[in-house]
N, C-alpha and C. Protein backbone atom coordinates (compact mmCIF):
# COMPACT_ATOMS: atom_id res chain seq x y z
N UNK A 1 104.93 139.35 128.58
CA UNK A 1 105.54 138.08 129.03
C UNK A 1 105.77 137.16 127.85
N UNK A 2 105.01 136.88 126.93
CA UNK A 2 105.05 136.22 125.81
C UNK A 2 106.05 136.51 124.77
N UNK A 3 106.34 138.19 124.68
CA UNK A 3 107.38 138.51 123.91
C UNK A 3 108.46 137.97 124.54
N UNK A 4 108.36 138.35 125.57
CA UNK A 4 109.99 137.68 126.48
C UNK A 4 110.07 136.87 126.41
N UNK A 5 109.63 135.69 126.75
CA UNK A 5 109.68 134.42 126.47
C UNK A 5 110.19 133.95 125.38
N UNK A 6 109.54 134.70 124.08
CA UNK A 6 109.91 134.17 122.86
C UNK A 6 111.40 135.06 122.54
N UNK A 7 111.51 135.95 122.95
CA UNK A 7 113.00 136.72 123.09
C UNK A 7 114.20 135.34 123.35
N UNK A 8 113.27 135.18 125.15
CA UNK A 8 114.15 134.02 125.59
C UNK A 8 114.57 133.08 124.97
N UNK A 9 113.55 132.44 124.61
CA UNK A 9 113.78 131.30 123.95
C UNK A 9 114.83 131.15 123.08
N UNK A 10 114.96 132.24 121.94
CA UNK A 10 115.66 132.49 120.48
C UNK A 10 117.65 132.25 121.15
N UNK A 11 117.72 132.92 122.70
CA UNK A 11 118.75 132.84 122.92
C UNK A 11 119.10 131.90 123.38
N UNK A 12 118.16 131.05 124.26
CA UNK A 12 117.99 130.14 124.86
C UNK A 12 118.31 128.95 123.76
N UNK A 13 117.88 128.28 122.84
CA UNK A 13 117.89 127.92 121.99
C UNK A 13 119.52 127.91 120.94
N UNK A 14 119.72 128.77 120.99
CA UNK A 14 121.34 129.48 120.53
C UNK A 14 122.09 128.99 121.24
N UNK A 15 122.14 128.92 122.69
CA UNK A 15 123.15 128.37 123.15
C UNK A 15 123.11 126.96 123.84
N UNK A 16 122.10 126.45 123.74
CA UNK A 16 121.76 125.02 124.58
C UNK A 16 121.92 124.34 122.84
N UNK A 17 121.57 124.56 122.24
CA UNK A 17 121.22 123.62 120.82
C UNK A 17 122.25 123.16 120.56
N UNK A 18 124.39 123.48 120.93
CA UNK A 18 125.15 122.84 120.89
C UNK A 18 125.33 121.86 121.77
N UNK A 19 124.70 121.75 122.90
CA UNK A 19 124.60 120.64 123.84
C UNK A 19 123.79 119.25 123.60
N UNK A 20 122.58 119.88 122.11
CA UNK A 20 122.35 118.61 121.83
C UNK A 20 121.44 117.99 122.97
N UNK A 21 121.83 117.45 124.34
CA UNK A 21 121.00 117.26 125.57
C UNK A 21 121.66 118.04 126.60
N UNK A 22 120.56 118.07 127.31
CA UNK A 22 121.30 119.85 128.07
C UNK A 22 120.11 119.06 129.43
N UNK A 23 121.13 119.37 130.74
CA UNK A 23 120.86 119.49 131.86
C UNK A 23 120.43 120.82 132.93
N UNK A 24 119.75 121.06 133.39
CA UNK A 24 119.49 122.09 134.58
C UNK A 24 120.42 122.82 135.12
N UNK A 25 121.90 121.94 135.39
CA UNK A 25 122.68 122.47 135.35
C UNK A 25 123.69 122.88 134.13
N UNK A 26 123.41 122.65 133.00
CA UNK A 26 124.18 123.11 132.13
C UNK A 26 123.43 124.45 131.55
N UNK A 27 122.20 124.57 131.98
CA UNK A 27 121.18 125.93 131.69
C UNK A 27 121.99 127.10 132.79
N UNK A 28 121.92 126.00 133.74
CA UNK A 28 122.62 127.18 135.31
C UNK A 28 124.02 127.71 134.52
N UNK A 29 124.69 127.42 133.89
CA UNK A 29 126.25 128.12 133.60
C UNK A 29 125.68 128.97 132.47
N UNK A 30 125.08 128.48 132.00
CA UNK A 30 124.78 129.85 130.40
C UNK A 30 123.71 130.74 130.91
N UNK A 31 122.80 130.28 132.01
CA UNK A 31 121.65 131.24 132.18
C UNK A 31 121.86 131.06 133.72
N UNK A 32 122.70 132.15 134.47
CA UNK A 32 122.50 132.07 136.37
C UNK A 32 121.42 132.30 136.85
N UNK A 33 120.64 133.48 136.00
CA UNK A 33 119.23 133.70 136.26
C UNK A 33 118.06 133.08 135.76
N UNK A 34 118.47 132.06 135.26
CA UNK A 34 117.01 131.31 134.29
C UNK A 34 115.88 131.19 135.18
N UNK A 35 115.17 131.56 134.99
CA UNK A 35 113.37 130.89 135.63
C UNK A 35 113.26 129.87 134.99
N UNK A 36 113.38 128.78 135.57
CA UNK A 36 113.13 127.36 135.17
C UNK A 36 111.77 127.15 134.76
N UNK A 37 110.55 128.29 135.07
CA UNK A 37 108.87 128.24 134.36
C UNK A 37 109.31 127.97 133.21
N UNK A 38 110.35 129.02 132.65
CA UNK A 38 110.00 128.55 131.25
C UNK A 38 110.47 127.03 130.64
N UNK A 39 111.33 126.17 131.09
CA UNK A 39 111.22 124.71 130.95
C UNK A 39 109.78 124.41 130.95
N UNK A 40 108.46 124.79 131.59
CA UNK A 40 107.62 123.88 132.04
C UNK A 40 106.73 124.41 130.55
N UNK A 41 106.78 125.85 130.74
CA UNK A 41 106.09 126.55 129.19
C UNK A 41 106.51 126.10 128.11
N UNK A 42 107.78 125.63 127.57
CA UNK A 42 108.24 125.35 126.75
C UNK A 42 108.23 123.67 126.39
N UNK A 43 107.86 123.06 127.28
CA UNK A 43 107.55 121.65 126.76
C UNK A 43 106.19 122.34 126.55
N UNK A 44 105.22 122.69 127.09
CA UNK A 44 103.88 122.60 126.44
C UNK A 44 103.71 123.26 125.36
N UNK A 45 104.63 124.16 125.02
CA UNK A 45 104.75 124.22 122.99
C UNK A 45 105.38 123.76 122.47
N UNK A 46 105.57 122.38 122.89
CA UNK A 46 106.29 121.42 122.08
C UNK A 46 107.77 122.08 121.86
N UNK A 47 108.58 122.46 122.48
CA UNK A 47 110.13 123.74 121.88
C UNK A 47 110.88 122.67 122.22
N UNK A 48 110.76 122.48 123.32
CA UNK A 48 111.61 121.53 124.50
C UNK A 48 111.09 119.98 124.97
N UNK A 49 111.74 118.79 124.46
CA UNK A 49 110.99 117.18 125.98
C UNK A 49 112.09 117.24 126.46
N UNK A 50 111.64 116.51 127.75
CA UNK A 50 112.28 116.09 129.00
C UNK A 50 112.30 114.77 128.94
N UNK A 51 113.66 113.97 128.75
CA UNK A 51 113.95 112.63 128.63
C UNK A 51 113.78 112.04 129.72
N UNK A 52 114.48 112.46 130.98
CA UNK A 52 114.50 111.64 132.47
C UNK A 52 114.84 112.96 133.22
N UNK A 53 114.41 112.76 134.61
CA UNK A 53 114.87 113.43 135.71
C UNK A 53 115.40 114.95 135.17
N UNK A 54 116.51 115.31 135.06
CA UNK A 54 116.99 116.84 134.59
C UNK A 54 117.39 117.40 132.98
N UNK A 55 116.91 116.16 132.06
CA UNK A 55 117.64 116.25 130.85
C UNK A 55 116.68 116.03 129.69
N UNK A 56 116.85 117.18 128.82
CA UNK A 56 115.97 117.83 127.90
C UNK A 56 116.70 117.33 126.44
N UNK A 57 116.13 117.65 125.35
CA UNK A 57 116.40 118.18 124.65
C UNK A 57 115.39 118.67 123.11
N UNK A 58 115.77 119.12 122.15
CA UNK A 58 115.43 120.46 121.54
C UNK A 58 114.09 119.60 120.66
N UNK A 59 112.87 119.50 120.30
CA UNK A 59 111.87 118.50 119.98
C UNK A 59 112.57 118.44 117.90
N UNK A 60 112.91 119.68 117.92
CA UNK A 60 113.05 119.03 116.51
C UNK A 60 114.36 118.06 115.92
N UNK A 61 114.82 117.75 116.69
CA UNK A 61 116.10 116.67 116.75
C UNK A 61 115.73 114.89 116.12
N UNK A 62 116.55 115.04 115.22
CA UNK A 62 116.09 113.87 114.98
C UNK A 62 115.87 112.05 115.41
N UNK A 63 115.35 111.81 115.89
CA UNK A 63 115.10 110.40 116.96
C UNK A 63 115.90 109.26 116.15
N UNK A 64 117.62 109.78 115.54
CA UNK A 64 118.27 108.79 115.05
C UNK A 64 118.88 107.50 115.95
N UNK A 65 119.14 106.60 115.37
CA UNK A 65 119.99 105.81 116.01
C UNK A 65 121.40 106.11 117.08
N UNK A 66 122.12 107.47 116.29
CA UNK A 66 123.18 108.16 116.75
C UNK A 66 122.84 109.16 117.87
N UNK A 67 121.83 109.75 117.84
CA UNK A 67 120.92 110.39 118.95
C UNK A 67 120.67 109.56 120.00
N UNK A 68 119.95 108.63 119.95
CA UNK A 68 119.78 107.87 121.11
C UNK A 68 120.80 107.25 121.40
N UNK A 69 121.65 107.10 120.60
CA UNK A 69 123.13 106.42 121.51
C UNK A 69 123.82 107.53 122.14
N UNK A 70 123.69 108.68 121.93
CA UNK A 70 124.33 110.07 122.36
C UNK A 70 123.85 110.28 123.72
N UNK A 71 122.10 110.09 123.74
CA UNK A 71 121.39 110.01 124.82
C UNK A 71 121.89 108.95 125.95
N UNK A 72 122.07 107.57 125.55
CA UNK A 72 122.26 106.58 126.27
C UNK A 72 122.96 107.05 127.40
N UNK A 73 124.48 107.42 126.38
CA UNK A 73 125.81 107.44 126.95
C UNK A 73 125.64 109.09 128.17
N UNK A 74 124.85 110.02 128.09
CA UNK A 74 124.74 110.84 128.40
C UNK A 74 123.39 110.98 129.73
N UNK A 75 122.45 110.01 129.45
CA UNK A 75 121.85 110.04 131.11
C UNK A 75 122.22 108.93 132.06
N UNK A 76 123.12 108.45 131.55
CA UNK A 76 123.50 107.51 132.82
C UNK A 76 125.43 107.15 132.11
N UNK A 77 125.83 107.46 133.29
CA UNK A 77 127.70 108.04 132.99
C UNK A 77 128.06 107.11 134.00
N UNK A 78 129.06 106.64 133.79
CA UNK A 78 129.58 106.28 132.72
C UNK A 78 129.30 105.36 132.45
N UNK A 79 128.95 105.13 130.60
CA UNK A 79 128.50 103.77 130.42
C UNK A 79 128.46 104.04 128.13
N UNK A 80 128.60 102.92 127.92
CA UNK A 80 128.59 102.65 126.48
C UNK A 80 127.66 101.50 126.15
N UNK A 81 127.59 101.84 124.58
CA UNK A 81 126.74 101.27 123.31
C UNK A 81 127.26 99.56 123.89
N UNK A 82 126.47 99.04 123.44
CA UNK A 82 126.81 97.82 123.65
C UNK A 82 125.96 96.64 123.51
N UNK A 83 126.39 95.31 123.65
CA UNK A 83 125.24 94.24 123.43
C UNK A 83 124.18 94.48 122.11
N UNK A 84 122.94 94.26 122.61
CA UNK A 84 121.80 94.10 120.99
C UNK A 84 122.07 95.18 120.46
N UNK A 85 122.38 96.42 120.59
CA UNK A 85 122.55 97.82 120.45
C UNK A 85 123.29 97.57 119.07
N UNK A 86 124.66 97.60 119.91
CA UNK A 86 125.97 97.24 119.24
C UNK A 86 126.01 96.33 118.06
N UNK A 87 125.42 94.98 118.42
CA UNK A 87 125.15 93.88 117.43
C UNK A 87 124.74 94.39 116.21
N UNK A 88 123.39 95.23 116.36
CA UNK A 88 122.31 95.52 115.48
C UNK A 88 123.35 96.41 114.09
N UNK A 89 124.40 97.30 115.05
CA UNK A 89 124.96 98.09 114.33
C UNK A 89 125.63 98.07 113.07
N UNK A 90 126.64 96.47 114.41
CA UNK A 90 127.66 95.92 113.03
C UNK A 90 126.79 94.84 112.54
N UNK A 91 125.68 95.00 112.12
CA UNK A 91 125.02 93.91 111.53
C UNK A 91 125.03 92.48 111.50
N UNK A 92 125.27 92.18 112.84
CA UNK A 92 125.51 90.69 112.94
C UNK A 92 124.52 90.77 113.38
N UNK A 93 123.24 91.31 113.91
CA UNK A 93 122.11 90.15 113.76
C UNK A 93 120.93 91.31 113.13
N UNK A 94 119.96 90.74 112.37
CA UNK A 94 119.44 91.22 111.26
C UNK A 94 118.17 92.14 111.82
N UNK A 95 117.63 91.91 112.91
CA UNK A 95 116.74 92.89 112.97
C UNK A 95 117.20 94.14 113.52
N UNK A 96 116.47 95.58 113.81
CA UNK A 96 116.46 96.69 114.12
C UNK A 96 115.82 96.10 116.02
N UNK A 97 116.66 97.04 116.82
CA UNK A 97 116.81 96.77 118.29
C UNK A 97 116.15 98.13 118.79
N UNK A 98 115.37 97.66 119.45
CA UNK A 98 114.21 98.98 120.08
C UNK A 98 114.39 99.65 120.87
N UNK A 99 115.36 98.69 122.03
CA UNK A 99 116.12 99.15 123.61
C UNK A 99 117.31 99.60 123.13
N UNK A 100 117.62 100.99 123.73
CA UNK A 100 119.64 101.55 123.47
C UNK A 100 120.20 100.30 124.74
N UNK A 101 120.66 99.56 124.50
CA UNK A 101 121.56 98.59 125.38
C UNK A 101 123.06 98.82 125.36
N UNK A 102 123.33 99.09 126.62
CA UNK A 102 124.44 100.01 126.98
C UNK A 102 125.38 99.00 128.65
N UNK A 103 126.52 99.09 128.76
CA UNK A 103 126.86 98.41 129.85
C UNK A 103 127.59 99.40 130.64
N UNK A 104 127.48 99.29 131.84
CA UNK A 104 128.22 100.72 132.65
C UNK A 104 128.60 100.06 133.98
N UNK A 105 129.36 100.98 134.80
CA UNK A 105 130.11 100.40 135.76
C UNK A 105 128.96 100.93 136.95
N UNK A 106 128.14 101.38 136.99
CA UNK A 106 127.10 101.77 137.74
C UNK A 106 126.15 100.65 138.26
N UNK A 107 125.20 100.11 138.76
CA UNK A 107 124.51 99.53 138.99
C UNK A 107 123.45 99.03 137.65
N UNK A 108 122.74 98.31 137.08
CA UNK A 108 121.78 97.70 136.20
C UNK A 108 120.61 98.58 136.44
N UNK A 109 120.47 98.81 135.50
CA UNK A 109 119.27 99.95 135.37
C UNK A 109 118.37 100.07 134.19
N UNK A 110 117.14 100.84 134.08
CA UNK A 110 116.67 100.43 133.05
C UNK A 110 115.42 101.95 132.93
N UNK A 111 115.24 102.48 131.75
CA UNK A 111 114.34 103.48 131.66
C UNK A 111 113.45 103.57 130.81
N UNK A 112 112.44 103.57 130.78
CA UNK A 112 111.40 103.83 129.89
C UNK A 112 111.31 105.60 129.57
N UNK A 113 111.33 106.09 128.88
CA UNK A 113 111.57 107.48 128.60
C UNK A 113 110.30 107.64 127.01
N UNK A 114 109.76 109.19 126.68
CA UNK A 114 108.95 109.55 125.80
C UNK A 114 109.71 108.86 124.34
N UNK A 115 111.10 108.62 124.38
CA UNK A 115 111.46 108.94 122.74
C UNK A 115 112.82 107.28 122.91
N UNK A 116 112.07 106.45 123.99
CA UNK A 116 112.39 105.01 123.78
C UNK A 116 113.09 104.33 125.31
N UNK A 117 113.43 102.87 125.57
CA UNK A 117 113.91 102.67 126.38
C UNK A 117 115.18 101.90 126.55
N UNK A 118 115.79 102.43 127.70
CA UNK A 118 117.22 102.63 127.65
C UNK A 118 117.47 101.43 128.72
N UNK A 119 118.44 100.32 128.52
CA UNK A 119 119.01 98.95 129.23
C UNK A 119 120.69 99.43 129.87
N UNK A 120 121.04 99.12 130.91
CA UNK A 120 122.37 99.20 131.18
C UNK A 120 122.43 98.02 132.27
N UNK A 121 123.46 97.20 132.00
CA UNK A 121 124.01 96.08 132.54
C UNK A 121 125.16 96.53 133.14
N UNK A 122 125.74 96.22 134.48
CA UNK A 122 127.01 96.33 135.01
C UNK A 122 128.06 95.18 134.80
N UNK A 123 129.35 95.84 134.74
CA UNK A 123 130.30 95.42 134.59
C UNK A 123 131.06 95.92 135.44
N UNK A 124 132.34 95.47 135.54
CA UNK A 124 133.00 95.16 136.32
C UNK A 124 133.73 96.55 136.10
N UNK A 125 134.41 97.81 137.01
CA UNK A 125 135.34 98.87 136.59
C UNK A 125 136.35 98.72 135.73
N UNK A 126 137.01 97.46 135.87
CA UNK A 126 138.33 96.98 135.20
C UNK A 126 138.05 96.30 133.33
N UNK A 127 136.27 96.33 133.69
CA UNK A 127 136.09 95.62 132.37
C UNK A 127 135.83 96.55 131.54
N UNK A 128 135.80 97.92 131.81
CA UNK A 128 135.06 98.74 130.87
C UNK A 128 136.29 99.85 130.21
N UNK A 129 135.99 99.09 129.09
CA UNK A 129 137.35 99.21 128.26
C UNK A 129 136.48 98.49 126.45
N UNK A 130 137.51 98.47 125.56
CA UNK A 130 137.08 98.09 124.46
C UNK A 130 135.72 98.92 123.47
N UNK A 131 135.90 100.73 123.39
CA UNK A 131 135.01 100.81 123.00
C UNK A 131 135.45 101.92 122.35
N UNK A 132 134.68 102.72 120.77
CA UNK A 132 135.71 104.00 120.38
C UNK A 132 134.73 105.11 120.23
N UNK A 133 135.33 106.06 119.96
CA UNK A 133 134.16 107.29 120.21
C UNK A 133 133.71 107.47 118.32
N UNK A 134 132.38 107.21 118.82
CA UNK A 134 131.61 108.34 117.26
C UNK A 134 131.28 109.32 117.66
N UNK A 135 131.73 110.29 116.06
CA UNK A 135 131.11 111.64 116.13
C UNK A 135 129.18 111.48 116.16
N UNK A 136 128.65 112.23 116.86
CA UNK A 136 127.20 112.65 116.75
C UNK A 136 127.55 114.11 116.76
N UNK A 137 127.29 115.08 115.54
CA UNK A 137 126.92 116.67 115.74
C UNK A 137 128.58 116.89 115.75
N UNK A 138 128.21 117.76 116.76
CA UNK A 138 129.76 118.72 117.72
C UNK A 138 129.74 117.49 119.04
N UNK A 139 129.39 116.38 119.01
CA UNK A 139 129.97 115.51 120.54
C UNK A 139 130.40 114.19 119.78
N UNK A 140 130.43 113.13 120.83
CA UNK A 140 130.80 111.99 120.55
C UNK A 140 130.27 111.00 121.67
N UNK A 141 129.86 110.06 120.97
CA UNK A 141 129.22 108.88 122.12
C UNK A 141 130.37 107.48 122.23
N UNK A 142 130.37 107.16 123.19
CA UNK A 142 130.88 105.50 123.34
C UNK A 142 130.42 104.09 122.43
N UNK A 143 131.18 103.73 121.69
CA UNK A 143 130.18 102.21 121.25
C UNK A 143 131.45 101.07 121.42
N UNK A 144 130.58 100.09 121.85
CA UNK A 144 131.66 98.80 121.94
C UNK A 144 132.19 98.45 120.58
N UNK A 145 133.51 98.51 119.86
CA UNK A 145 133.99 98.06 119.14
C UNK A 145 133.86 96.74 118.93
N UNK A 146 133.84 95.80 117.40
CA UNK A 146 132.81 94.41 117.56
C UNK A 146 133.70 92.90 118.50
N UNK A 147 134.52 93.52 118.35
CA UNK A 147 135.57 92.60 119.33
C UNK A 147 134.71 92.04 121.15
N UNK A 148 134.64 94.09 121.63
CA UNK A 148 134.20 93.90 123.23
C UNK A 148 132.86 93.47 123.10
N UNK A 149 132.31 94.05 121.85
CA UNK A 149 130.31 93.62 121.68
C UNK A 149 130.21 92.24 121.82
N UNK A 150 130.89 91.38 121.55
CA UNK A 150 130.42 90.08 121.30
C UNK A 150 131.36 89.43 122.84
N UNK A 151 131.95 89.74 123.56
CA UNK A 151 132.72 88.88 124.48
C UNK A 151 131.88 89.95 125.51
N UNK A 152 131.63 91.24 125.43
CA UNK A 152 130.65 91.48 126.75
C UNK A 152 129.07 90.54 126.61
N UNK A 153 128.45 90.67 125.33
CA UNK A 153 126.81 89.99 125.38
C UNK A 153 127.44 88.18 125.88
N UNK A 154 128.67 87.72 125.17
CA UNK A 154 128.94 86.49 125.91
C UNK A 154 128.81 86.25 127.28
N UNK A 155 129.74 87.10 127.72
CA UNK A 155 130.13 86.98 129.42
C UNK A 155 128.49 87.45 130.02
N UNK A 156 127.80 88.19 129.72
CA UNK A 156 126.48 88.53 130.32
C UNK A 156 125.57 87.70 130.27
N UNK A 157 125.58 86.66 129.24
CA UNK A 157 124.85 85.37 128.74
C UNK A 157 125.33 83.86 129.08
N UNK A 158 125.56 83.39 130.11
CA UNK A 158 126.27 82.60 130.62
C UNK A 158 125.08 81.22 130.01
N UNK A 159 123.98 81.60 129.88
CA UNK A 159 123.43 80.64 128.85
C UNK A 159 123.48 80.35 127.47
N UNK A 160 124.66 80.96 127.12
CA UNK A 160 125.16 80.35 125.68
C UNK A 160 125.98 79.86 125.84
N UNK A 161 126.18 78.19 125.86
CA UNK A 161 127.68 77.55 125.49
C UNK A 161 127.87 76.48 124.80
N UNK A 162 126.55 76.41 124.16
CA UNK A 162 126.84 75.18 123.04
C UNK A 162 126.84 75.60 121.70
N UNK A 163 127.60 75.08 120.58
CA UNK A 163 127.32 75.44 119.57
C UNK A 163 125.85 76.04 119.02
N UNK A 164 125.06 74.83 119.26
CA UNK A 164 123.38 74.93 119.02
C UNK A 164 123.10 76.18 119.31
N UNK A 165 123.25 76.93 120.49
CA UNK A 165 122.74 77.79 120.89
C UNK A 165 123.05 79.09 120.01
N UNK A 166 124.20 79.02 119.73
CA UNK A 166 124.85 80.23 118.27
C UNK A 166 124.09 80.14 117.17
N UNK A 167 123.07 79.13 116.68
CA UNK A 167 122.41 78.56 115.80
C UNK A 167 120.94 79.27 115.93
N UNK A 168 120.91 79.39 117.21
CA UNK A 168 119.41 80.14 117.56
C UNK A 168 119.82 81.51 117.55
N UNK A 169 120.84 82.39 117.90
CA UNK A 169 121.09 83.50 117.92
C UNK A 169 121.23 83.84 116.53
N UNK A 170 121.11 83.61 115.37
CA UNK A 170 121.31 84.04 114.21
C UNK A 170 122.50 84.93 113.93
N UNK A 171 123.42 84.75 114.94
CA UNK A 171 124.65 85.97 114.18
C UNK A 171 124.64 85.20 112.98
N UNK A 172 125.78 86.90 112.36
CA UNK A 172 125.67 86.46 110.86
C UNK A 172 127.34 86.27 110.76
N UNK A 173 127.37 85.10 110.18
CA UNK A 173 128.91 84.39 109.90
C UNK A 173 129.97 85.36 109.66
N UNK A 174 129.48 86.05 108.46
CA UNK A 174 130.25 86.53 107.75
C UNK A 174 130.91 88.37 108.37
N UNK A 175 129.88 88.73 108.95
CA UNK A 175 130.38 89.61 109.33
C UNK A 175 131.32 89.59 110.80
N UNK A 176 130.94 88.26 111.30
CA UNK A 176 131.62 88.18 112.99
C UNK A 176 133.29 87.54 112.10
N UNK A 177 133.77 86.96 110.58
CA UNK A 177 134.54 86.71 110.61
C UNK A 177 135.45 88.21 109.91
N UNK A 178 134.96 88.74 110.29
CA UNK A 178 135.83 89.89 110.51
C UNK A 178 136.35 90.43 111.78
N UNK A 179 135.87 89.69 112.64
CA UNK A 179 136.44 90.11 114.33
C UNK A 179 138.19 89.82 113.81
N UNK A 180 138.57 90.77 114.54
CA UNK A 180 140.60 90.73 114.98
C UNK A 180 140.82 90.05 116.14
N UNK A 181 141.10 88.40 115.78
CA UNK A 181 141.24 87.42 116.96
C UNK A 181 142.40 87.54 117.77
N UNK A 182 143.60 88.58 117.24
CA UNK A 182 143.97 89.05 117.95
C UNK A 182 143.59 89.70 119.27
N UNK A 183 142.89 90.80 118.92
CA UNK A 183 142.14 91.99 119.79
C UNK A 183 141.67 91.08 120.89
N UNK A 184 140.38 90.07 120.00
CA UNK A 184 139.96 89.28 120.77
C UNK A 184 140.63 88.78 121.86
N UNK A 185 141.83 87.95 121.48
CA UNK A 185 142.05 87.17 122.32
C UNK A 185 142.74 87.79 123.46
N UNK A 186 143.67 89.31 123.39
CA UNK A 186 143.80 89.97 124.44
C UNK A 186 142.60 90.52 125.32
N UNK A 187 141.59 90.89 124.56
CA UNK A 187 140.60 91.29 125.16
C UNK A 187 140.30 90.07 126.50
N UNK A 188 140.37 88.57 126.43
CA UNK A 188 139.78 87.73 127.06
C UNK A 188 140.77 87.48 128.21
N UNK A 189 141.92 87.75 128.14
CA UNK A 189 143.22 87.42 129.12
C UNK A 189 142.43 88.38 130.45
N UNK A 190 141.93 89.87 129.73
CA UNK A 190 141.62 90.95 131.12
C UNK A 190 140.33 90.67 131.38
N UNK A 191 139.18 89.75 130.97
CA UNK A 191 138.22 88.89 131.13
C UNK A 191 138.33 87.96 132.61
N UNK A 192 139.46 87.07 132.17
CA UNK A 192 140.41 86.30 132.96
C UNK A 192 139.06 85.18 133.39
N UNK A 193 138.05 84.84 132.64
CA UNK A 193 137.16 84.02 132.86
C UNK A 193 137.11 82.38 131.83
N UNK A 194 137.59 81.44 132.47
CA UNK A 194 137.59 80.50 131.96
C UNK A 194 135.80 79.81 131.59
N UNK A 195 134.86 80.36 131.61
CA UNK A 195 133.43 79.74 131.33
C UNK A 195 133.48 80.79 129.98
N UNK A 196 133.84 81.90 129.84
CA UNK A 196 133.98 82.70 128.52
C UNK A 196 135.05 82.07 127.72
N UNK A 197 136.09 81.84 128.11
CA UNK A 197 137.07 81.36 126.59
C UNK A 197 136.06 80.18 126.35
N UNK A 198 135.44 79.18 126.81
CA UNK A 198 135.02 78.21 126.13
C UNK A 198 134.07 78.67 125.65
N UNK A 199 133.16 79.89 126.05
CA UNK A 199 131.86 80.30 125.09
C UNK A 199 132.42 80.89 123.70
N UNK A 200 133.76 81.47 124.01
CA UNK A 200 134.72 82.18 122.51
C UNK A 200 134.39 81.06 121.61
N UNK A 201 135.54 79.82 122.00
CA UNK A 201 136.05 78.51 121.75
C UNK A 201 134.47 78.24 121.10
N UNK A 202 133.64 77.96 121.36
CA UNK A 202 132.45 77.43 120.16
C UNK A 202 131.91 78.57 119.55
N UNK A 203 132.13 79.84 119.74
CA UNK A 203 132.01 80.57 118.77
C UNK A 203 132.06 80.67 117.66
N UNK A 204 133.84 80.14 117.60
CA UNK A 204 134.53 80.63 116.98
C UNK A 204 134.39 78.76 116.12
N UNK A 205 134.13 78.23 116.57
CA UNK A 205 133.82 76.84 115.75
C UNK A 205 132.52 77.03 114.58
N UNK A 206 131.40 77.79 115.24
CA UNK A 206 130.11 78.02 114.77
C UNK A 206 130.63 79.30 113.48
N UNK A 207 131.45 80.08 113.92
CA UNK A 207 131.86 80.79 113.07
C UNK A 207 132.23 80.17 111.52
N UNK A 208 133.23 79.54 111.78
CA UNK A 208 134.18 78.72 110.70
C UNK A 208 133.09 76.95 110.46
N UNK A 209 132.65 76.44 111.23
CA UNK A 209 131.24 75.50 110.75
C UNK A 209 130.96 75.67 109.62
């Protein structure tokens, strides 16, 4: 049994390791016959963790930033990088962000998992837009481009609307004056929220301040 196993594994391993995170059912199309024991054997030699509910992946993977955004976007669909996540990325605000914060058209949700915890805020179907794909590996994850990052954490923060308050958030000037106020400002028309253009509107004062 042990040889087999470790037989298994070698193939097992071969073909799930392009999946990167691999589901029960994505085992079911490469393996019709899998004995799912060995999932349970194989976390206890450390081969294999189990992130949430049906979704694994390979233990020696590295617990990057690009990984867990790969993860984000991949146990809860559809949904993207976004907010502190996002911020942290394009370096507008200076510390390292612990939660993958992600916004999805699904319900608000939230996971504590072995290898970190995962935030998703809902939005609206029509709002989820503004975001471009990075390569991770052989896949690609969702991230809000810095345009939607900063007008979605706005619109979700309806307690920022004074200058002052941009003052406590520490963005960093210099990199938000690289936003395309273009982009921006189409971005805000499909917003269509007049309490957000005025949170833009002192933004964009605190910006240039």
């Amino acid at each position: 049994m042990g040889i087999n196993r470790n037989i298994m594994y070698n193939l097992f391993q071969e073909k799930m390791e392009l999946f990167c995170v691999f589901t029960n059912k994505d085992i079911e199309k490469e393996f019709p016959k899998f004995d799912k024991k060995n999932l349970v054997y194989w976390q206890k030699k450390n081969y294999i963790k189990k992130i949430r509910n049906n979704y694994y992946y390979f233990s020696k993977n590295e617990l990057s930033d690009e990984f867990l955004f790969f993860v984000a976007n991949k146990i809860y669909h559809p949904s993207y990088i976004s907010l502190e996540s996002s911020l942290s990325y394009y370096s507008v605000i200076p510390e390292s962000v612990f939660t993958s914060t992600s916004v999805s058209t699904l319900k608000t949700n939230h996971f504590s998992t072995l290898i970190g915890i995962f935030s998703y805020n809902n939005i609206k179907e029509n709002l989820f837009f503004g975001y471009t794909l990075i390569q991770y590996k052989n896949h690609f994850f969702k991230l809000a481009n810095l345009e939607k990052t900063v007008l979605d954490y706005l619109y979700l923060h309806p307690e920022i609307a004074a200058k002052n308050d941009f003052d406590s958030l520490r963005w960093n000037k210099e990199v938000l004056k690289k936003i395309n106020f273009k982009r921006l400002s189409d971005y805000q028309i499909l917003f269509n929220s007049n309490a957000l253009n005025l949170r833009i509107k002192r933004l964009i004062e605190y910006i240039h301040a």
